[in-house]
N, C-alpha and C. Protein backbone atom coordinates (compact mmCIF):
# COMPACT_ATOMS: atom_id res chain seq x y z
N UNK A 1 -3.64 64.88 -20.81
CA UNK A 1 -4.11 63.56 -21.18
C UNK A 1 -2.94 62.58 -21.25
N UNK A 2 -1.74 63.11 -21.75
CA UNK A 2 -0.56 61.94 -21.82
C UNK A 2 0.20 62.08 -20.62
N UNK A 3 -0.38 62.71 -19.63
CA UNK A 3 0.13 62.55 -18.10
C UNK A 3 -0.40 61.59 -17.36
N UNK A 4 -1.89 61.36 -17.57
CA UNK A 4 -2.79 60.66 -17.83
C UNK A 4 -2.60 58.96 -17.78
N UNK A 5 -2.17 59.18 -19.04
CA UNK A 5 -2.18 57.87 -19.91
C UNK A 5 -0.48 57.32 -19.14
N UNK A 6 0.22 58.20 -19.33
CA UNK A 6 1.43 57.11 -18.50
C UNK A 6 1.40 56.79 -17.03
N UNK A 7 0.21 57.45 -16.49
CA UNK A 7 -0.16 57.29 -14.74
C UNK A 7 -0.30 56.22 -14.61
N UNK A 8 -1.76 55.49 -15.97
CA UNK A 8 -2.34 54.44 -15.83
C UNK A 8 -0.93 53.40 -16.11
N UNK A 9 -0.32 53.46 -17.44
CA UNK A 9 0.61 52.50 -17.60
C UNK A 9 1.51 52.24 -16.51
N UNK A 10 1.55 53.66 -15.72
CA UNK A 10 3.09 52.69 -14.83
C UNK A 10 1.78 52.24 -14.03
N UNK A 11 0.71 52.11 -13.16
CA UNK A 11 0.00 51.08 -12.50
C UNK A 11 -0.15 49.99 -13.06
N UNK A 12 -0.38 50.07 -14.34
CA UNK A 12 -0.17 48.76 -15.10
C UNK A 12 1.22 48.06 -15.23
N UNK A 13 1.60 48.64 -15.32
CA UNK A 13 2.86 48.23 -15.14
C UNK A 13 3.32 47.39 -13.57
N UNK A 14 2.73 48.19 -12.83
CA UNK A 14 3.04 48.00 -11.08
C UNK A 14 2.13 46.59 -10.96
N UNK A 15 0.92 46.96 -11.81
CA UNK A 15 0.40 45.38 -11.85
C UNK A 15 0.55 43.92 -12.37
N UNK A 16 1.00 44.86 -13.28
CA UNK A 16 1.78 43.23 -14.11
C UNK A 16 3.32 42.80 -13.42
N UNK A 17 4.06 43.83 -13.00
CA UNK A 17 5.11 43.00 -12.35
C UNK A 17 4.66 42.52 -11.03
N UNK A 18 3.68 42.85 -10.26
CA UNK A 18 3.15 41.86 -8.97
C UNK A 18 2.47 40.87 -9.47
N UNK A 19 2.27 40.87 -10.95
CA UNK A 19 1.09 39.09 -10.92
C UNK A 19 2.49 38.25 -11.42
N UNK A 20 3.48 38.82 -11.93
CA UNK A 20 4.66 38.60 -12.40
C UNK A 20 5.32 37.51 -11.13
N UNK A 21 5.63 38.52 -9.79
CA UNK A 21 6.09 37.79 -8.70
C UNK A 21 5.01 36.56 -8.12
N UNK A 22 3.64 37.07 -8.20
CA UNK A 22 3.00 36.34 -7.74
C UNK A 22 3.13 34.94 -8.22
N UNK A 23 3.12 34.61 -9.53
CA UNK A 23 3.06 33.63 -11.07
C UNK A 23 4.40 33.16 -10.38
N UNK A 24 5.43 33.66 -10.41
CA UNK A 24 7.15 32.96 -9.55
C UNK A 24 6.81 32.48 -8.47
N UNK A 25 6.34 33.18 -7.54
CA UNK A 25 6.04 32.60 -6.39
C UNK A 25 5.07 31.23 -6.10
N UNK A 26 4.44 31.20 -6.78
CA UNK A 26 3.66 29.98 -7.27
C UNK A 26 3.83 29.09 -7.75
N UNK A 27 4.54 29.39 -8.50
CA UNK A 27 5.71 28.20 -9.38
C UNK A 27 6.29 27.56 -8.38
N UNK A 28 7.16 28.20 -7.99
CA UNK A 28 8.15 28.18 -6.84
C UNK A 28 7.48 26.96 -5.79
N UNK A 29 6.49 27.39 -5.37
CA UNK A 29 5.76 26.47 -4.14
C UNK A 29 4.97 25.24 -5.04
N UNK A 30 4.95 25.44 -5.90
CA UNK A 30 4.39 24.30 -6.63
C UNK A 30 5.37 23.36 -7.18
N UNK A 31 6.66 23.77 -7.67
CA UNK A 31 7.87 23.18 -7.86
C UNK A 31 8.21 22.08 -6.61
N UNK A 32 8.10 23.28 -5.32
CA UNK A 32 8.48 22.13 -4.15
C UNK A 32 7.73 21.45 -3.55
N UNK A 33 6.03 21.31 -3.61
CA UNK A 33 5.28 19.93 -3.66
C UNK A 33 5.36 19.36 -4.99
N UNK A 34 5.86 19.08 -5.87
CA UNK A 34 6.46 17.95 -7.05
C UNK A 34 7.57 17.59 -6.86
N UNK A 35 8.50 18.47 -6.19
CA UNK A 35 9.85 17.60 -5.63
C UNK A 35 9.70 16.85 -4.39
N UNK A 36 8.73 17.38 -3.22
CA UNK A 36 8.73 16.69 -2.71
C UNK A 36 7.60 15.40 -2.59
N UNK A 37 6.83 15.40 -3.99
CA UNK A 37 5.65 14.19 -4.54
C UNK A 37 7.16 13.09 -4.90
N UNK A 38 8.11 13.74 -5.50
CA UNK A 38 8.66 12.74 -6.60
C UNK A 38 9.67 12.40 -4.93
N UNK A 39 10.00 12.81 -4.27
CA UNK A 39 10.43 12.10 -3.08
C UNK A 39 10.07 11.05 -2.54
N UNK A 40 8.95 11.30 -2.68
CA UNK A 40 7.76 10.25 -1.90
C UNK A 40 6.83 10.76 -0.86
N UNK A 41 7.18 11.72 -0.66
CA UNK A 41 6.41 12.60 0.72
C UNK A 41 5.14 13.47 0.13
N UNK A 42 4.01 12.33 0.34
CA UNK A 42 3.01 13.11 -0.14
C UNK A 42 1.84 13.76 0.74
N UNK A 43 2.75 14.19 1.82
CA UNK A 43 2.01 15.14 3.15
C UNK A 43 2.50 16.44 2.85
N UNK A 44 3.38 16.46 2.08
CA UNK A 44 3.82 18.22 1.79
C UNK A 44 2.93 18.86 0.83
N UNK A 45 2.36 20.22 1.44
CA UNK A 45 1.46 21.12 0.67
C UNK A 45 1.50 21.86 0.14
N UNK A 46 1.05 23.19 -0.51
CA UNK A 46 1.18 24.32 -1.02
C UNK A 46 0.83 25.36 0.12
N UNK A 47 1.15 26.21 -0.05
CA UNK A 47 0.78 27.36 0.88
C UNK A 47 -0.07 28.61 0.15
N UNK A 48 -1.19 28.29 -0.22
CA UNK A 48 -2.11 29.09 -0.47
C UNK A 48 -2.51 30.20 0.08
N UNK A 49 -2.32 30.13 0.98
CA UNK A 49 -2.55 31.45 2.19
C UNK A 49 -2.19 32.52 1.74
N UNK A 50 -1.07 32.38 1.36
CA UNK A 50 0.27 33.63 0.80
C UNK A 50 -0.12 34.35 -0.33
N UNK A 51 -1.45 33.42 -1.04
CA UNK A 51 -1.84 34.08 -2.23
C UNK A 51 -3.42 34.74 -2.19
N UNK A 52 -3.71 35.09 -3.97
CA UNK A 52 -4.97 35.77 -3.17
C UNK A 52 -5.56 35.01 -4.99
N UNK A 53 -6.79 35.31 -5.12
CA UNK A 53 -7.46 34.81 -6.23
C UNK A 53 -6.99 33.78 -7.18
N UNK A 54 -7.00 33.95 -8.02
CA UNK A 54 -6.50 32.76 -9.45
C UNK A 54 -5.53 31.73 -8.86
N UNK A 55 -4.43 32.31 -7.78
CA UNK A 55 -3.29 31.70 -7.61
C UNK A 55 -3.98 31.05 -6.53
N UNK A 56 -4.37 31.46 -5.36
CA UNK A 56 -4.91 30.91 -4.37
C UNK A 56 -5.52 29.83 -4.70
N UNK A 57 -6.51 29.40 -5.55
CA UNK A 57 -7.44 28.81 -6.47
C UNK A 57 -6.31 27.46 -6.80
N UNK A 58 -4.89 27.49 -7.68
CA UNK A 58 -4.25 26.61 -8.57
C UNK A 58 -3.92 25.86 -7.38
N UNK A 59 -3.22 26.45 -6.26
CA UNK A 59 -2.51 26.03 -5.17
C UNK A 59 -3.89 24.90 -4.41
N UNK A 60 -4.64 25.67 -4.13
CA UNK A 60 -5.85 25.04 -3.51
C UNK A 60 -5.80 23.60 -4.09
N UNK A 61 -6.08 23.25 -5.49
CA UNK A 61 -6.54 22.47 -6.23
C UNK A 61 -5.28 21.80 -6.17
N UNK A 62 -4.17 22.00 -6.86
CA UNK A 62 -3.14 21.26 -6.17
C UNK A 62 -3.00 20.07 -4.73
N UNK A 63 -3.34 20.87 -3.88
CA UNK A 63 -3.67 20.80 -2.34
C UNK A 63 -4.34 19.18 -2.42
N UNK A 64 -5.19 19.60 -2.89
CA UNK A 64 -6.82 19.11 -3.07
C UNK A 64 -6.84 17.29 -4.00
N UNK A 65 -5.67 17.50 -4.92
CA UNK A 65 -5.32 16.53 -5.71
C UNK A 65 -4.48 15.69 -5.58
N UNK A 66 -3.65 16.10 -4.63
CA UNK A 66 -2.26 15.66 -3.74
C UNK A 66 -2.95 14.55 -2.42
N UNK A 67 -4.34 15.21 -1.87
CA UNK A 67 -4.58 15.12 -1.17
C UNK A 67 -5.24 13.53 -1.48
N UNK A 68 -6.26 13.57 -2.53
CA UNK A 68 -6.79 12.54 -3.18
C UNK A 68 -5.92 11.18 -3.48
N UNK A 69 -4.73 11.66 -3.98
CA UNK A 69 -3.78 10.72 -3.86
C UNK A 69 -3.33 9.73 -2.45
N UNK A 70 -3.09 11.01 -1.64
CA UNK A 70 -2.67 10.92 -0.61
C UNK A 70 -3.37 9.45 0.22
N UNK A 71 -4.47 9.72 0.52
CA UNK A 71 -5.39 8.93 1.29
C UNK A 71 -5.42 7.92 0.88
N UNK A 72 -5.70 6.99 -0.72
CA UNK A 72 -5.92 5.64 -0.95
C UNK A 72 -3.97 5.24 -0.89
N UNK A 73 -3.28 5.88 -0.92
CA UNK A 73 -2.26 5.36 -1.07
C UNK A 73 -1.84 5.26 0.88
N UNK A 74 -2.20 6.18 1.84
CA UNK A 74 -1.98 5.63 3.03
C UNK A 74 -2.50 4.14 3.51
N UNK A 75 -3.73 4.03 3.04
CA UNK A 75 -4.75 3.22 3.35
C UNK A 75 -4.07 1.88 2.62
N UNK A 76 -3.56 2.10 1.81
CA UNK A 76 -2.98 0.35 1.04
C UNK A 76 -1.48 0.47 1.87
N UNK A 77 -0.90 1.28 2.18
CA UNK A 77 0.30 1.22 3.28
C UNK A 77 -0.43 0.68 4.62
N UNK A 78 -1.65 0.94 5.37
CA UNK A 78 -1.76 0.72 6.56
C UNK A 78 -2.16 -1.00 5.90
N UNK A 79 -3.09 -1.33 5.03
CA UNK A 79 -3.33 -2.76 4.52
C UNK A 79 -1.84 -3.52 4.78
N UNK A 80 -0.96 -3.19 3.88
CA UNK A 80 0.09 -3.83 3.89
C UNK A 80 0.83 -4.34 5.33
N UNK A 81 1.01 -2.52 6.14
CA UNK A 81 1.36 -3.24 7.40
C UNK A 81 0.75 -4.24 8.45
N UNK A 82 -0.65 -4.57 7.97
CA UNK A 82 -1.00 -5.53 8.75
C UNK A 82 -1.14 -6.74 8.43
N UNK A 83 -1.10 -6.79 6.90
CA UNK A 83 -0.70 -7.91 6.09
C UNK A 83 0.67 -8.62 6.25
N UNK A 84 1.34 -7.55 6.44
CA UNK A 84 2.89 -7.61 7.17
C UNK A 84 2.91 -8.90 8.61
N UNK A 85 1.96 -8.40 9.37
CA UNK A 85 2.01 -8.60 10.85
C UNK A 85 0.96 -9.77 10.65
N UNK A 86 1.02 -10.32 9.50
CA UNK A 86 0.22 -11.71 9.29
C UNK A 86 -1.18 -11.75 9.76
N UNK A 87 -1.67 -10.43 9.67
CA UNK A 87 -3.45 -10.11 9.77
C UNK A 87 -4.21 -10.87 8.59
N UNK A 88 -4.70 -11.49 8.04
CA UNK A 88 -4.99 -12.25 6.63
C UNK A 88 -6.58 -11.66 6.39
N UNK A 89 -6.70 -10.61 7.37
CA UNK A 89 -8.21 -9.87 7.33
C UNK A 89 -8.15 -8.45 6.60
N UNK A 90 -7.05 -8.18 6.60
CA UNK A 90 -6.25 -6.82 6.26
C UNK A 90 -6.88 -6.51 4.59
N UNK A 91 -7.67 -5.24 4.86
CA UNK A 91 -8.44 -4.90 3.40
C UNK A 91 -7.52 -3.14 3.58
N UNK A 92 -8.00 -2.72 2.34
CA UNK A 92 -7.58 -0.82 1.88
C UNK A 92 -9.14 -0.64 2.68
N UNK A 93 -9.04 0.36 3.70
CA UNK A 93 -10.37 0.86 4.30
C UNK A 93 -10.58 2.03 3.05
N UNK A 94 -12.01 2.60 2.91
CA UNK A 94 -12.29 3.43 2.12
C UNK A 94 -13.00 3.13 0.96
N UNK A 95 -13.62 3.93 0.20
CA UNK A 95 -14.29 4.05 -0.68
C UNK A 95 -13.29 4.93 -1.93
N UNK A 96 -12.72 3.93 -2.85
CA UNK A 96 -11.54 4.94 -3.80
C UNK A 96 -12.71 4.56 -5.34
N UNK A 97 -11.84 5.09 -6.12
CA UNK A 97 -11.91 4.97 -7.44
C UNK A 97 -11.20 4.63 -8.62
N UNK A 98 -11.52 4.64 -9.59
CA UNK A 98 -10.22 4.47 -10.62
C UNK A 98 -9.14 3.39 -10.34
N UNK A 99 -8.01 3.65 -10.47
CA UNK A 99 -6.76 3.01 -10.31
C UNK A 99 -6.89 2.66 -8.85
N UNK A 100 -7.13 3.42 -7.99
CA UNK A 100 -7.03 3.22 -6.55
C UNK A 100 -7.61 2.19 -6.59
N UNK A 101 -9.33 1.86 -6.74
CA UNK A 101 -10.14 1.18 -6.57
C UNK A 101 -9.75 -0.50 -7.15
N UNK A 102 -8.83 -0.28 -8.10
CA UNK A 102 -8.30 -1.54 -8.61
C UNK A 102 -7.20 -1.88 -7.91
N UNK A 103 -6.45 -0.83 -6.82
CA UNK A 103 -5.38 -1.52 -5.94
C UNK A 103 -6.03 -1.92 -5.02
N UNK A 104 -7.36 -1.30 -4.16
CA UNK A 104 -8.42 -1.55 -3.53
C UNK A 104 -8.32 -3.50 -3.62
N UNK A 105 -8.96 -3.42 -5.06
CA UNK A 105 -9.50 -5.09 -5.09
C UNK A 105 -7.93 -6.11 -5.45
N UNK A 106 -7.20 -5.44 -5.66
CA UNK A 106 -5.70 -6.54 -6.03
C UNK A 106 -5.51 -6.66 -4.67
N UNK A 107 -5.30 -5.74 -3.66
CA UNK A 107 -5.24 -6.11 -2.20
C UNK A 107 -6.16 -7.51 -1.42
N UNK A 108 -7.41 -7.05 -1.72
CA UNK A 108 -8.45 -7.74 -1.47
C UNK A 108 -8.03 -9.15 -2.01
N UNK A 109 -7.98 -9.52 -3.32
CA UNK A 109 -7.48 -10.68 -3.74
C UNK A 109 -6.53 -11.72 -3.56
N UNK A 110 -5.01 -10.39 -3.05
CA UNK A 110 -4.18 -10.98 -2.73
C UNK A 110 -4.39 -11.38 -1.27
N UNK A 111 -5.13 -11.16 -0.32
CA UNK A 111 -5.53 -11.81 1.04
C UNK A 111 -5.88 -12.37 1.15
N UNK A 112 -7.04 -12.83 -0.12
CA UNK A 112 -7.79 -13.89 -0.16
C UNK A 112 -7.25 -15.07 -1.08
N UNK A 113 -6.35 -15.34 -1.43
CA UNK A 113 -5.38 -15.77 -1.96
C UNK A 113 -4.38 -16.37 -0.92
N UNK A 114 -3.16 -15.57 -0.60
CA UNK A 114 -2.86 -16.23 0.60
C UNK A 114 -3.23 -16.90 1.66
N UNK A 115 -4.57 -16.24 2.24
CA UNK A 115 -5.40 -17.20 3.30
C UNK A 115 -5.70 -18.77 2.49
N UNK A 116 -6.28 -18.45 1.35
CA UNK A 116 -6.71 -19.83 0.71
C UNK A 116 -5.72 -20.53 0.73
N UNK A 117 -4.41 -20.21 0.43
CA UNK A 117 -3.39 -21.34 0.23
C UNK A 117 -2.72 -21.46 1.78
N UNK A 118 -3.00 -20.94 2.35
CA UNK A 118 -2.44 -21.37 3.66
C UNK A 118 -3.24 -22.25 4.32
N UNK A 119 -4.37 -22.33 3.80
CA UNK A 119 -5.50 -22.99 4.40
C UNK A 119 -4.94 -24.15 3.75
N UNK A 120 -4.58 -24.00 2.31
CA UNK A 120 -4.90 -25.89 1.57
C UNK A 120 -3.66 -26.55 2.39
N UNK A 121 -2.39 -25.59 2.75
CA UNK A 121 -1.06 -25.89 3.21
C UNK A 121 -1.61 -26.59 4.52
N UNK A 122 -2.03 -25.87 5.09
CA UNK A 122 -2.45 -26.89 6.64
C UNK A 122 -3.49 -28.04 6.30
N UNK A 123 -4.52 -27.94 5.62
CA UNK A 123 -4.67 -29.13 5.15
C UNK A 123 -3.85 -30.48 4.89
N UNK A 124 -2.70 -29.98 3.76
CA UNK A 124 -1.69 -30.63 3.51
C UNK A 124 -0.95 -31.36 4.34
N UNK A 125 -0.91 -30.72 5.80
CA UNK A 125 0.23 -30.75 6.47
C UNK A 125 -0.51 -32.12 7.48
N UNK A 126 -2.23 -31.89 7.47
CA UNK A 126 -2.66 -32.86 8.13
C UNK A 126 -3.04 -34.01 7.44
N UNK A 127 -2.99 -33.60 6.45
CA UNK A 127 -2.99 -35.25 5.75
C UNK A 127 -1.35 -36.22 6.09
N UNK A 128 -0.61 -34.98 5.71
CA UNK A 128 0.87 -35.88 6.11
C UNK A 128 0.89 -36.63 7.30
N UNK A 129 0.52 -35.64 8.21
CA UNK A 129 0.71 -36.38 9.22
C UNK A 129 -0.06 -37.41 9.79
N UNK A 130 -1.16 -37.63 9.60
CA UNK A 130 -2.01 -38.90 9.36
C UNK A 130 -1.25 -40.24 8.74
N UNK A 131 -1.03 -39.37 7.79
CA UNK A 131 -0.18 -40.59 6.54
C UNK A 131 1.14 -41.18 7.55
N UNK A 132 1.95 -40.31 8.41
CA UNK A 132 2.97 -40.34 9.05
C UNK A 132 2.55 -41.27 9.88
N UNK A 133 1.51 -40.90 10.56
CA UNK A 133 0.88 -41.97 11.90
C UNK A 133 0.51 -43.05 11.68
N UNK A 134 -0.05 -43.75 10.66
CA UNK A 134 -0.20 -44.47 10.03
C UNK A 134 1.10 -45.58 9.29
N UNK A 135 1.96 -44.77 9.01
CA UNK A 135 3.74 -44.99 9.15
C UNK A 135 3.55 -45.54 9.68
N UNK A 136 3.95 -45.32 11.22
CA UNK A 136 4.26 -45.43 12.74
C UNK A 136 3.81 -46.81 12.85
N UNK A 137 2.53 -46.58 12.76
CA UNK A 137 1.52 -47.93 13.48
C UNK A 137 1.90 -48.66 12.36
N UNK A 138 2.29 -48.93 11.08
CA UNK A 138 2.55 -50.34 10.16
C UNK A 138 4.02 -50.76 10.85
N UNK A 139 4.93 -49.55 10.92
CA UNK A 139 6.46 -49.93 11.22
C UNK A 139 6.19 -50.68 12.89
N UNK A 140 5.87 -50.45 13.86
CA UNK A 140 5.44 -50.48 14.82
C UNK A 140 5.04 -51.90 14.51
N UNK A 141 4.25 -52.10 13.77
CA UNK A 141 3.09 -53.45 13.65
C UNK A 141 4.46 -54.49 13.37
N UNK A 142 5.17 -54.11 12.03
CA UNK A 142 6.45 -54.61 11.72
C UNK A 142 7.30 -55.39 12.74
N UNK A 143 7.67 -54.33 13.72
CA UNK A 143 8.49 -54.30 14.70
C UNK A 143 8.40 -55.80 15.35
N UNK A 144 6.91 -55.69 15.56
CA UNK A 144 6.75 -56.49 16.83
C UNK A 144 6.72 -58.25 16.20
N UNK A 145 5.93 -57.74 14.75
CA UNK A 145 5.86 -59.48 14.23
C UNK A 145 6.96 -60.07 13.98
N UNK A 146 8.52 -58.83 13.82
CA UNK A 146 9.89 -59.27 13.34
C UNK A 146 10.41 -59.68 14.85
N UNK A 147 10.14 -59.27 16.03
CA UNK A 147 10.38 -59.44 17.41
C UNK A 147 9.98 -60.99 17.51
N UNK A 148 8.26 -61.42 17.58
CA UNK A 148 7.45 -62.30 17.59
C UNK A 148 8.63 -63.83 16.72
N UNK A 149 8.70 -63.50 15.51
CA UNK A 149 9.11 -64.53 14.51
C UNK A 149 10.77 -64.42 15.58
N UNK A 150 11.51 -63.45 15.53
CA UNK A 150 12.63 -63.51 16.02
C UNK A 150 12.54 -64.96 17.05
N UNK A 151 11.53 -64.52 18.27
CA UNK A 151 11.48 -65.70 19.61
C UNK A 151 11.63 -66.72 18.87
N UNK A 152 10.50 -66.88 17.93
CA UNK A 152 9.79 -68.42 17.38
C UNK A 152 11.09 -68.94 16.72
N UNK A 153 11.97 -68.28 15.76
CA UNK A 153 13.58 -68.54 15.42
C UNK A 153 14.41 -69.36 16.52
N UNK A 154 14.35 -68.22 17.62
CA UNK A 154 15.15 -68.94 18.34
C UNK A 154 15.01 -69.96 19.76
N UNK A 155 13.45 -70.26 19.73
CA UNK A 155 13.21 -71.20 20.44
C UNK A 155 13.56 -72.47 19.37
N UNK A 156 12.96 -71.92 18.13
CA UNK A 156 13.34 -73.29 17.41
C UNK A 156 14.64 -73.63 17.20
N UNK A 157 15.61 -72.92 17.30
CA UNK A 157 16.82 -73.34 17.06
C UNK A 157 17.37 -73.88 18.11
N UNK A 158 16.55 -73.43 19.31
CA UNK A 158 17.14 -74.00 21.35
C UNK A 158 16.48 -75.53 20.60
C-alpha cells in the first residue's frame, strides 16, 4: 500500500510540476503581448496552440480582448488618416462601445466642426472680397473724378 501511495505522489508530483511549466509558460507569452501592448503593437498575440485546457482558455481570451481593442483603435487611425488627407467625410467605420464609442462620436464631431468652420472661413473670405471689389470700384470712381477735376484745374488755369 505505501508503494502504492508514493506511485500516485510522484505522478502527482509529475503533474504538478507540468501545470508548473505550463503556468511559466503562459506567463511568459502573456508577459510578451503586454510588452508588446505597452509598445504600441497591438497585432501581437498569444500562442494558444502550445497549450491545452485552462491555459489555452486565458490565452484565448487574452487574444480575444487585445483583439477588441485592436479594431476600434485601427478604425480611428484609418479616420484620422483621411482626415489627414483633408477628407472632411472621414468617420471611425464600425459599430464600438464604451470608451470607443465616445472616440467614435469625438471623431464625428471633430469633422463636423472643422467642415463648419471652414465653411464660415470661405464665407468670410467672400464677403472680403466683395467688400474688396467694391474698394476697387469707389477708388476707381475716385480716380477718375480726381483725373476729371484735375482737366477742369487746368483748363482753368490755361
Amino acid at each position: 500500500a505505501l508503494g502504492a501511495l508514493v506511485g500516485e505522489l510522484q505522478v502527482t508530483a509529475r503533474d504538478f510540476a507540468d501545470a508548473r511549466g505550463q503556468l511559466a509558460a503562459v506567463l511568459d507569452d502573456a508577459a510578451r503581448v503586454a510588452e508588446a501592448i505597452r509598445r504600441g503593437d497591438l497585432a501581437t498575440r498569444a500562442d494558444a496552440t502550445r497549450f491545452r485546457g485552462v491555459y489555452a482558455r486565458l490565452l484565448e481570451t487574452l487574444d480575444r480582448a487585445l483583439a477588441a481593442v485592436d479594431a476600434p483603435v485601427r478604425a480611428a487611425a484609418a479616420a484620422l488618416d483621411r482626415l489627414a488627407a483633408r477628407d472632411l467625410t472621414a468617420t471611425v467605420d464600425g459599430a464600438h462601445a464604451g470608451d470607443f464609442a465616445r472616440i467614435q462620436g469625438a471623431m464625428r464631431d471633430a469633422t463636423t466642426a472643422i467642415a463648419t468652420s471652414l465653411a464660415q472661413a470661405g464665407s468670410a473670405a467672400e464677403e472680403v472680397d466683395r467688400a474688396a471689389q467694391a474698394v476697387a470700384a469707389a477708388a476707381q470712381a475716385v480716380a477718375v473724378g480726381a483725373a476729371e477735376q484735375g482737366d477742369v484745374v487746368a483748363r482753368a488755369r490755361a
